[in-house]
PDB file of N, CA and C in Angstrom:
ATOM      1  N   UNK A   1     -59.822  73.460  71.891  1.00  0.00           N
ATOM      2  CA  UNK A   1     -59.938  73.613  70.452  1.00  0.00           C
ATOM      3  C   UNK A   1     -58.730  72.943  69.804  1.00  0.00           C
ATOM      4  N   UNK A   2     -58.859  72.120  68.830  1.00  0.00           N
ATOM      5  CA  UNK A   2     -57.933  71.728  68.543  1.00  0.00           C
ATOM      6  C   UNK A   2     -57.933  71.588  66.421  1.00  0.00           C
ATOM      7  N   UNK A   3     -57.039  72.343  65.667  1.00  0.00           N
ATOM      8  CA  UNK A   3     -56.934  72.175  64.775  1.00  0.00           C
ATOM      9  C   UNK A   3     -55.514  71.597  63.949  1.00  0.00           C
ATOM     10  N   UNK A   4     -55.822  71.212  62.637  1.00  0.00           N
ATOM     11  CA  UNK A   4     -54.901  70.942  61.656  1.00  0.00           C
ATOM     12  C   UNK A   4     -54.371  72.226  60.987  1.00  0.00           C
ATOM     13  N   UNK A   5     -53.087  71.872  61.492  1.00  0.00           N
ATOM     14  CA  UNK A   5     -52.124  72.955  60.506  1.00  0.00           C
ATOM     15  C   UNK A   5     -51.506  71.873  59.088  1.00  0.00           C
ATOM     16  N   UNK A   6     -51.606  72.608  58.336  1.00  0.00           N
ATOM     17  CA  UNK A   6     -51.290  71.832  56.818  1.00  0.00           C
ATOM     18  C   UNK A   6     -50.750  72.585  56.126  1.00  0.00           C
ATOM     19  N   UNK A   7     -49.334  72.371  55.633  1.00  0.00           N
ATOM     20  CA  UNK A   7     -48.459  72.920  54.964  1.00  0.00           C
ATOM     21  C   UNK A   7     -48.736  72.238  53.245  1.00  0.00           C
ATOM     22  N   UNK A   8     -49.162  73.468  52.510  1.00  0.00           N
ATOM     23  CA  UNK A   8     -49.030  73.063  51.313  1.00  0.00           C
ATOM     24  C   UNK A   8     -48.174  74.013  50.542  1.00  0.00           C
ATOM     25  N   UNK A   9     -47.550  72.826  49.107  1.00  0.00           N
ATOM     26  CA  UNK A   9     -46.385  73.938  48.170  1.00  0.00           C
ATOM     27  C   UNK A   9     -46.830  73.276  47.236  1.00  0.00           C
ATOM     28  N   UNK A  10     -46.201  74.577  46.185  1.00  0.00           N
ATOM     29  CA  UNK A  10     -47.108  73.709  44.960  1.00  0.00           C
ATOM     30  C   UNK A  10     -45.546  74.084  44.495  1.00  0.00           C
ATOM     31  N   UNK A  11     -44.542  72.942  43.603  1.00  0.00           N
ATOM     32  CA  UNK A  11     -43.641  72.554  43.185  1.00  0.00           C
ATOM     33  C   UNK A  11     -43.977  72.992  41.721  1.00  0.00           C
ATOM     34  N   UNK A  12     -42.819  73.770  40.670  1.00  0.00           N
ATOM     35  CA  UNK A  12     -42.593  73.567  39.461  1.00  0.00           C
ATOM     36  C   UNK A  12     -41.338  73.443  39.000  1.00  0.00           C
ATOM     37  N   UNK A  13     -41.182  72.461  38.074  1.00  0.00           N
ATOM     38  CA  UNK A  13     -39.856  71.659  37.934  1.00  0.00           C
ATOM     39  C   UNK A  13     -39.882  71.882  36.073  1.00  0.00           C
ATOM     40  N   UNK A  14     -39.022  72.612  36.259  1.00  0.00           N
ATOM     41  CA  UNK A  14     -38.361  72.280  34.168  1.00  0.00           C
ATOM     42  C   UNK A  14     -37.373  71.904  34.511  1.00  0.00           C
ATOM     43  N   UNK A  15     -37.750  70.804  33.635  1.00  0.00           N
ATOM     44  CA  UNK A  15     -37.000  69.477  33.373  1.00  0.00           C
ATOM     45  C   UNK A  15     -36.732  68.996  31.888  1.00  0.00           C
ATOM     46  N   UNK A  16     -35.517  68.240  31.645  1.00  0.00           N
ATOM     47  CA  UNK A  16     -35.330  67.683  30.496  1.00  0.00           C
ATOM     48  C   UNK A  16     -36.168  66.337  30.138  1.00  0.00           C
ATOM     49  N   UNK A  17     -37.341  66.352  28.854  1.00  0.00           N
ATOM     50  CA  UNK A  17     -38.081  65.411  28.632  1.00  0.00           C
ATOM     51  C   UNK A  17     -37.634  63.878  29.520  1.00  0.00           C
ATOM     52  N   UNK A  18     -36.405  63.689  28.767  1.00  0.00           N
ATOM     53  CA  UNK A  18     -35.726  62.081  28.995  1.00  0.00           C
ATOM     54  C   UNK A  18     -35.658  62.184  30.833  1.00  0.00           C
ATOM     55  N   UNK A  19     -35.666  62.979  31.219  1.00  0.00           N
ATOM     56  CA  UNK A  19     -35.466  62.849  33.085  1.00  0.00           C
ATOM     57  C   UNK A  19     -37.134  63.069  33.301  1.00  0.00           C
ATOM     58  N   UNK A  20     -37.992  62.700  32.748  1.00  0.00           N
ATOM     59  CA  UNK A  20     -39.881  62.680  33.299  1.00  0.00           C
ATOM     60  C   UNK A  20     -39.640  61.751  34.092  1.00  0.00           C
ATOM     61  N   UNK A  21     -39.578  60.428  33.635  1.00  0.00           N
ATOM     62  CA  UNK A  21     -39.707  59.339  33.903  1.00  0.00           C
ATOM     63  C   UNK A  21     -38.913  59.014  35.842  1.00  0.00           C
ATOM     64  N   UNK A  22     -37.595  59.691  35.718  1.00  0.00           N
ATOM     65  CA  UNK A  22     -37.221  59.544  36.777  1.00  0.00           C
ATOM     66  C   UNK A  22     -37.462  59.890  38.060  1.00  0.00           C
ATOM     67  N   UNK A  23     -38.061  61.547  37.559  1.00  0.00           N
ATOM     68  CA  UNK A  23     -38.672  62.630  38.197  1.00  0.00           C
ATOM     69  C   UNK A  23     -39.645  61.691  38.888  1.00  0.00           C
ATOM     70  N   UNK A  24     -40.892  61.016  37.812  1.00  0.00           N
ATOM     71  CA  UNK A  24     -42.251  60.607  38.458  1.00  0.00           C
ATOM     72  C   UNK A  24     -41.776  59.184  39.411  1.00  0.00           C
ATOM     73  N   UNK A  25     -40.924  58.664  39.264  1.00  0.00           N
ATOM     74  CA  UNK A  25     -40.503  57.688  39.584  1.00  0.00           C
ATOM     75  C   UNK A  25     -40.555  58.215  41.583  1.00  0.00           C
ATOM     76  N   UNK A  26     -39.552  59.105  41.234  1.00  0.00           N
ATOM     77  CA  UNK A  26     -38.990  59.593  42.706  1.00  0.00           C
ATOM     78  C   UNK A  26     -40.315  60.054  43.762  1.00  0.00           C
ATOM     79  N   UNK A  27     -41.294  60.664  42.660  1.00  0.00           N
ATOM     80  CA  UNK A  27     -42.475  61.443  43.417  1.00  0.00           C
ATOM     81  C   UNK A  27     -43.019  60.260  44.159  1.00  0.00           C
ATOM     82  N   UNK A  28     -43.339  59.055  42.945  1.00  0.00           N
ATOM     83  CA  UNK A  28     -44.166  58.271  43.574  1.00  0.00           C
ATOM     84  C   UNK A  28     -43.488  57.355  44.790  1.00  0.00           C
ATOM     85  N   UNK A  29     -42.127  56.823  44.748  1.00  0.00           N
ATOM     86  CA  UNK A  29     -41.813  56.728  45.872  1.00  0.00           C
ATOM     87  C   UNK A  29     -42.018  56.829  47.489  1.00  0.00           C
ATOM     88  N   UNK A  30     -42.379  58.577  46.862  1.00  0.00           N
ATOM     89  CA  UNK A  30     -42.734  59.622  47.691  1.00  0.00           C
ATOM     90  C   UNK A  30     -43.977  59.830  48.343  1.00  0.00           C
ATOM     91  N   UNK A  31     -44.928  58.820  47.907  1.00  0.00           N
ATOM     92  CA  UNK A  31     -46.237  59.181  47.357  1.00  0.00           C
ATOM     93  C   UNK A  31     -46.912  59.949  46.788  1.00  0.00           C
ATOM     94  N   UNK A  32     -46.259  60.980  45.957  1.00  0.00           N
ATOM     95  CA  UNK A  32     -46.503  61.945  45.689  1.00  0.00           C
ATOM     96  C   UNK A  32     -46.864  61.654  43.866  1.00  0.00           C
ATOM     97  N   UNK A  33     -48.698  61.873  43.725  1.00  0.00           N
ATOM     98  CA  UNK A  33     -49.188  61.325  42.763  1.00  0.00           C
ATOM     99  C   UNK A  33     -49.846  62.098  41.972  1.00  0.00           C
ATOM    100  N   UNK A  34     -50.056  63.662  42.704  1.00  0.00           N
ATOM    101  CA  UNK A  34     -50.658  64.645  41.700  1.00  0.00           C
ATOM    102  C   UNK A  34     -49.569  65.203  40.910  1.00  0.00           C
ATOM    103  N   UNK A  35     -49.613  65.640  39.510  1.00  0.00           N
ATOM    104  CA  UNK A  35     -48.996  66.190  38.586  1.00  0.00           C
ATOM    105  C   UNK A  35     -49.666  66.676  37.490  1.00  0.00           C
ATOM    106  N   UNK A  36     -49.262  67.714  36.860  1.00  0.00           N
ATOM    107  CA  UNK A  36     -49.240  68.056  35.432  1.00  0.00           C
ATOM    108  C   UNK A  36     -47.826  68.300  34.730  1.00  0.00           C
ATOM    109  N   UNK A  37     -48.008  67.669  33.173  1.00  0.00           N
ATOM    110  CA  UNK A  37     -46.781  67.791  32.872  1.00  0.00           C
ATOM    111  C   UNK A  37     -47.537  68.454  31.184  1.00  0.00           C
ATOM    112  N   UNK A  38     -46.347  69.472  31.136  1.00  0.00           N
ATOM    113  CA  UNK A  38     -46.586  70.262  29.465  1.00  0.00           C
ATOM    114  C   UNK A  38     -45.329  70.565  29.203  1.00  0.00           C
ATOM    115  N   UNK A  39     -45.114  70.459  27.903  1.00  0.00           N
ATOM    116  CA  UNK A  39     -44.069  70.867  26.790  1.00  0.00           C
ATOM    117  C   UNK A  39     -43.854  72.605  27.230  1.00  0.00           C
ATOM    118  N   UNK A  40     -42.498  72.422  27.534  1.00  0.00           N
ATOM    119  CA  UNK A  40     -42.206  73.947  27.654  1.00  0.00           C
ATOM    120  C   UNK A  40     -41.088  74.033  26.697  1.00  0.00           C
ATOM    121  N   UNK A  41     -40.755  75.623  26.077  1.00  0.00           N
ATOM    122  CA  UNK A  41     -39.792  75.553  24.795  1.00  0.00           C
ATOM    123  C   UNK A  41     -38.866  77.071  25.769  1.00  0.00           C
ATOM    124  N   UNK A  42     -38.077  77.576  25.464  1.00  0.00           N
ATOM    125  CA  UNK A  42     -37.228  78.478  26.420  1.00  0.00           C
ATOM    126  C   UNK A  42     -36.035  78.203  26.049  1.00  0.00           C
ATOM    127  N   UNK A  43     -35.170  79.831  26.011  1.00  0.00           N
ATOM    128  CA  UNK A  43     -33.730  79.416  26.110  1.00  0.00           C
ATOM    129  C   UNK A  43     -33.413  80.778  27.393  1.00  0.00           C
ATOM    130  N   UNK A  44     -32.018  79.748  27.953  1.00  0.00           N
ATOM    131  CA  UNK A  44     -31.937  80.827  29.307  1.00  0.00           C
ATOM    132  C   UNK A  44     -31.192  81.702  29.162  1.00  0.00           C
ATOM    133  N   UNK A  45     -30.232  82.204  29.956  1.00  0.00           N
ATOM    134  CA  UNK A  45     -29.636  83.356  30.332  1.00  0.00           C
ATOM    135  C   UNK A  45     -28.421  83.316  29.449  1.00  0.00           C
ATOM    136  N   UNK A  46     -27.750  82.040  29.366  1.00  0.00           N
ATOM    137  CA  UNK A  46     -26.753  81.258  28.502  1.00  0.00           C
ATOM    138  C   UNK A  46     -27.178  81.818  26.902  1.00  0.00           C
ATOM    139  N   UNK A  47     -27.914  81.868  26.479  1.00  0.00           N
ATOM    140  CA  UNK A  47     -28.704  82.086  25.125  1.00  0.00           C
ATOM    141  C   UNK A  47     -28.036  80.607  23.986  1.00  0.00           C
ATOM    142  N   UNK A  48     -28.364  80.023  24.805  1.00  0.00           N
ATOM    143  CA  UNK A  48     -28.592  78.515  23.973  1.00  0.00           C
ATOM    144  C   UNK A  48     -26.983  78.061  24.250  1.00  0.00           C
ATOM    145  N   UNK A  49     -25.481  78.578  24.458  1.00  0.00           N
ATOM    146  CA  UNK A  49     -23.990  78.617  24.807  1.00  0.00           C
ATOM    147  C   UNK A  49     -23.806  77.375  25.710  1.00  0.00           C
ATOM    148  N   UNK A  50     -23.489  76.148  25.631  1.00  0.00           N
ATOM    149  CA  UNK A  50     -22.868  75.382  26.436  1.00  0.00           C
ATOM    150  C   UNK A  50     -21.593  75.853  27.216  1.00  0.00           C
ATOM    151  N   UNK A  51     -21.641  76.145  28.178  1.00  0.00           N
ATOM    152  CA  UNK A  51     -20.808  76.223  29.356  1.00  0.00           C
ATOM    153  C   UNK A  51     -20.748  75.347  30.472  1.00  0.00           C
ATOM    154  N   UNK A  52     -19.681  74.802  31.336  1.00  0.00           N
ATOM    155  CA  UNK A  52     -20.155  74.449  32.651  1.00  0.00           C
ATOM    156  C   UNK A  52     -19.614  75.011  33.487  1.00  0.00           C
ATOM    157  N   UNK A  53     -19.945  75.249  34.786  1.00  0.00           N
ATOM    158  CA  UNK A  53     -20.223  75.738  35.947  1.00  0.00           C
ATOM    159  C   UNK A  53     -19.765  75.372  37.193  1.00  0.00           C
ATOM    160  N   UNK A  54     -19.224  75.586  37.541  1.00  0.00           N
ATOM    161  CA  UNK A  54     -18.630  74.928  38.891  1.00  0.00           C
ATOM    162  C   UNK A  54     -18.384  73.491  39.076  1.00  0.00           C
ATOM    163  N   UNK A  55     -18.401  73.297  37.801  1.00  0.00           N
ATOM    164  CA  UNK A  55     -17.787  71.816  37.820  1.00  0.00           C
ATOM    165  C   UNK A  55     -19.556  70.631  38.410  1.00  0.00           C
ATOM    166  N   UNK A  56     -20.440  71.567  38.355  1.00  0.00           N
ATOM    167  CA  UNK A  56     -21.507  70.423  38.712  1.00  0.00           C
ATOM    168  C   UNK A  56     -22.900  70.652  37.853  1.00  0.00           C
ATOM    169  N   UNK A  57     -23.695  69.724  37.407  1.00  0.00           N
ATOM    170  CA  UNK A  57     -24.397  69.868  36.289  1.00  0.00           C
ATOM    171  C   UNK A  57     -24.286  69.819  34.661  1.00  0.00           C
ATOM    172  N   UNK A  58     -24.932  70.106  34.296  1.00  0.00           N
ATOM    173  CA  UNK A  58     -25.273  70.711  32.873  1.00  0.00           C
ATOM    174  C   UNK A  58     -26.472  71.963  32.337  1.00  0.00           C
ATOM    175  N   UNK A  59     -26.007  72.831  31.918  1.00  0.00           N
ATOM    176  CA  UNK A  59     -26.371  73.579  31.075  1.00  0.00           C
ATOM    177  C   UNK A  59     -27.767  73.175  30.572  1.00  0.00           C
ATOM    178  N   UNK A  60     -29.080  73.788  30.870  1.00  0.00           N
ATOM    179  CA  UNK A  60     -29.818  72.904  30.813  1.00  0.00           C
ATOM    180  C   UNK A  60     -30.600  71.859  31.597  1.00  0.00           C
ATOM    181  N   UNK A  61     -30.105  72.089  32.440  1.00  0.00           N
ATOM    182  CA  UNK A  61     -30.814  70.690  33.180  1.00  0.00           C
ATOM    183  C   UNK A  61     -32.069  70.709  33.602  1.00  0.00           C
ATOM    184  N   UNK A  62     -32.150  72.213  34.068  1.00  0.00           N
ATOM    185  CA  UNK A  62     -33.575  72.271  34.793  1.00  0.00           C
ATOM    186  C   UNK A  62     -33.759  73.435  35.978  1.00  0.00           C
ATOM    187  N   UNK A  63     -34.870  73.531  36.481  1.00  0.00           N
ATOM    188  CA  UNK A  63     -35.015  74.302  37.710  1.00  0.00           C
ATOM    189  C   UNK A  63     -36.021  73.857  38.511  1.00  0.00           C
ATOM    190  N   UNK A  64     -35.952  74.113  40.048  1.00  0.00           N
ATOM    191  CA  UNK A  64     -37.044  73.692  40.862  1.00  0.00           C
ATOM    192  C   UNK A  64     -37.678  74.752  41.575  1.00  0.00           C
ATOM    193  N   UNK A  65     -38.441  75.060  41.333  1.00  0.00           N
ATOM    194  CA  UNK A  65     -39.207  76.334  42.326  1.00  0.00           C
ATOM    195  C   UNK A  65     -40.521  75.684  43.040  1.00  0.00           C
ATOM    196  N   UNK A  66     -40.420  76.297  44.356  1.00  0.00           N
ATOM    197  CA  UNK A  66     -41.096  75.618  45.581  1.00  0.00           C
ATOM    198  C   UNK A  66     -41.728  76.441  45.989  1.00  0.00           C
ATOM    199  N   UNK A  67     -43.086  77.267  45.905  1.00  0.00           N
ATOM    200  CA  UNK A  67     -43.625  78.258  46.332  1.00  0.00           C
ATOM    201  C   UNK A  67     -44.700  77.848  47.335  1.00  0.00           C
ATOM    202  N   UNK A  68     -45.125  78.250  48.422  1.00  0.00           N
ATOM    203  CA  UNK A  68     -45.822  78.446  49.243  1.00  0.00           C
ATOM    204  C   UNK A  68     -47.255  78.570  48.711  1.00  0.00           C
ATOM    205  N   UNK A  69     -48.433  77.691  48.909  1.00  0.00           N
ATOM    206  CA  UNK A  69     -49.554  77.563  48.727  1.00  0.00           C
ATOM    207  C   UNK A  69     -51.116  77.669  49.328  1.00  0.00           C
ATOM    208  N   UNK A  70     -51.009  78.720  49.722  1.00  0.00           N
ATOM    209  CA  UNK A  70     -52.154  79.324  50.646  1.00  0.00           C
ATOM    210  C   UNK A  70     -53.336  78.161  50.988  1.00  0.00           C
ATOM    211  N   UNK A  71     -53.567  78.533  49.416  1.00  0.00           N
ATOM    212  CA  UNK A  71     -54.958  77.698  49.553  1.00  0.00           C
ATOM    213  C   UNK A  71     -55.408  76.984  48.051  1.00  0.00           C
ATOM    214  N   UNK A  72     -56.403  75.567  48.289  1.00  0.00           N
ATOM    215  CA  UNK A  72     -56.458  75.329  46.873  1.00  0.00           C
ATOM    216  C   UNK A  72     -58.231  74.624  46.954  1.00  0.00           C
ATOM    217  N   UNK A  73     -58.569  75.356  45.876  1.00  0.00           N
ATOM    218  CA  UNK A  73     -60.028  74.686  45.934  1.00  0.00           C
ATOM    219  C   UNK A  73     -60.347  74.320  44.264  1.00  0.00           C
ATOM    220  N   UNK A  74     -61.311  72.914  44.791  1.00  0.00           N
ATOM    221  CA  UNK A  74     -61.497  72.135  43.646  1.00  0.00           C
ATOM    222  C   UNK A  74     -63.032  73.182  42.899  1.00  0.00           C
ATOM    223  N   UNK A  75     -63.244  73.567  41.690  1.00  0.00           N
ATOM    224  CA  UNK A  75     -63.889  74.242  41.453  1.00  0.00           C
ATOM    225  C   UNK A  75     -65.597  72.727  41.557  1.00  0.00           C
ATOM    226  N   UNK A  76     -65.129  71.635  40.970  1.00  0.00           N
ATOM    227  CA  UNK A  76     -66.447  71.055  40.838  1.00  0.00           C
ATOM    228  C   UNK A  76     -67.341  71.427  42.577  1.00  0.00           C
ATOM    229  N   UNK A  77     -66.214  71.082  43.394  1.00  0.00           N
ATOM    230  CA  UNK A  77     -66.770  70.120  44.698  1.00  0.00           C
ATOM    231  C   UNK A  77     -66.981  71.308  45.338  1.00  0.00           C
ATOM    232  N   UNK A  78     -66.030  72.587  45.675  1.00  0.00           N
ATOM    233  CA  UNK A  78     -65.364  73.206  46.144  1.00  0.00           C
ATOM    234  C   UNK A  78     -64.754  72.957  47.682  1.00  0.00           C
ATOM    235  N   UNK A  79     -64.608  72.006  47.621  1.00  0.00           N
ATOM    236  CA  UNK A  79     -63.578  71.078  48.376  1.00  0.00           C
ATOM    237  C   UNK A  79     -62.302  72.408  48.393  1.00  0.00           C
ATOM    238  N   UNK A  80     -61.412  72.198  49.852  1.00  0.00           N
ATOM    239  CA  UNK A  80     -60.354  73.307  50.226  1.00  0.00           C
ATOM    240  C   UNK A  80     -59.846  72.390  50.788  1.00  0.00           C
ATOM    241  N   UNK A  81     -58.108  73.422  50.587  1.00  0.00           N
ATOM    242  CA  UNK A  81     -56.959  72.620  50.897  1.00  0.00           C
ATOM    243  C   UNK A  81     -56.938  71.430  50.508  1.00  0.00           C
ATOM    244  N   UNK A  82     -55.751  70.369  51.207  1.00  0.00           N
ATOM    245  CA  UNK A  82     -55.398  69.201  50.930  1.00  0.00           C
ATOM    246  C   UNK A  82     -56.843  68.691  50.011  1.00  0.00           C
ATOM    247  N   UNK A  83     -58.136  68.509  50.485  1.00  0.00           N
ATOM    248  CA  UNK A  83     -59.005  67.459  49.926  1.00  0.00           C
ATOM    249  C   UNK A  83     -59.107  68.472  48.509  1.00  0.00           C
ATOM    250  N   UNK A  84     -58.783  69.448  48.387  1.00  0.00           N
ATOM    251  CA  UNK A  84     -59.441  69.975  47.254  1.00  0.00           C
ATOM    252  C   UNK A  84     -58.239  69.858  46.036  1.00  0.00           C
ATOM    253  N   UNK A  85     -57.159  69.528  46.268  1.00  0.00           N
ATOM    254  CA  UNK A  85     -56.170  68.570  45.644  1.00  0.00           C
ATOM    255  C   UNK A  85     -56.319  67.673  45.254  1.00  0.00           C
ATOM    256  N   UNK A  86     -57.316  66.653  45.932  1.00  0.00           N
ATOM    257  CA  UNK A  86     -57.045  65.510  45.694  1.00  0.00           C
ATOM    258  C   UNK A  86     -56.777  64.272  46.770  1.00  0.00           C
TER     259      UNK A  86
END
């Protein structure tokens, strides 16, 4: 018996508008060609306060969260996993 193990994550990134471009840049590199991108509005923990931080970054910059993705199905096809991505 022999099967495919397939690791999927589904990535969310807030990001500063002007860094899209670089972001998609890097994905595609990557090959990495699925995305959605939406206007998000938020202020963080800072409550809007410029500070910096250990001397690396900016205030603002962003966050990356990488969560673990069981499973994903395309509702037209109902295509699963990877193909149901895309």
């Amino acid at each position: 018996m022999c099967f495919m193990l397939c690791i999927m994550k589904l990535i969310i990134a807030y990001i500063q508008p002007e860094r899209l471009n670089a972001v998609k840049q890097a994905l595609f590199a990557r090959d990495i060609y699925k995305m959605s991108v939406t206007n998000a509005l938020g202020c963080g923990q800072q409550g809007g306060y410029v500070h910096m931080y250990r001397g690396t970054g900016e205030i603002g910059d962003g966050k990356i969260f990488v969560l673990p993705m069981d499973e994903c199905v395309r509702i037209r096809t109902g295509e699963r996993g990877p193909a149901g991505i895309g």
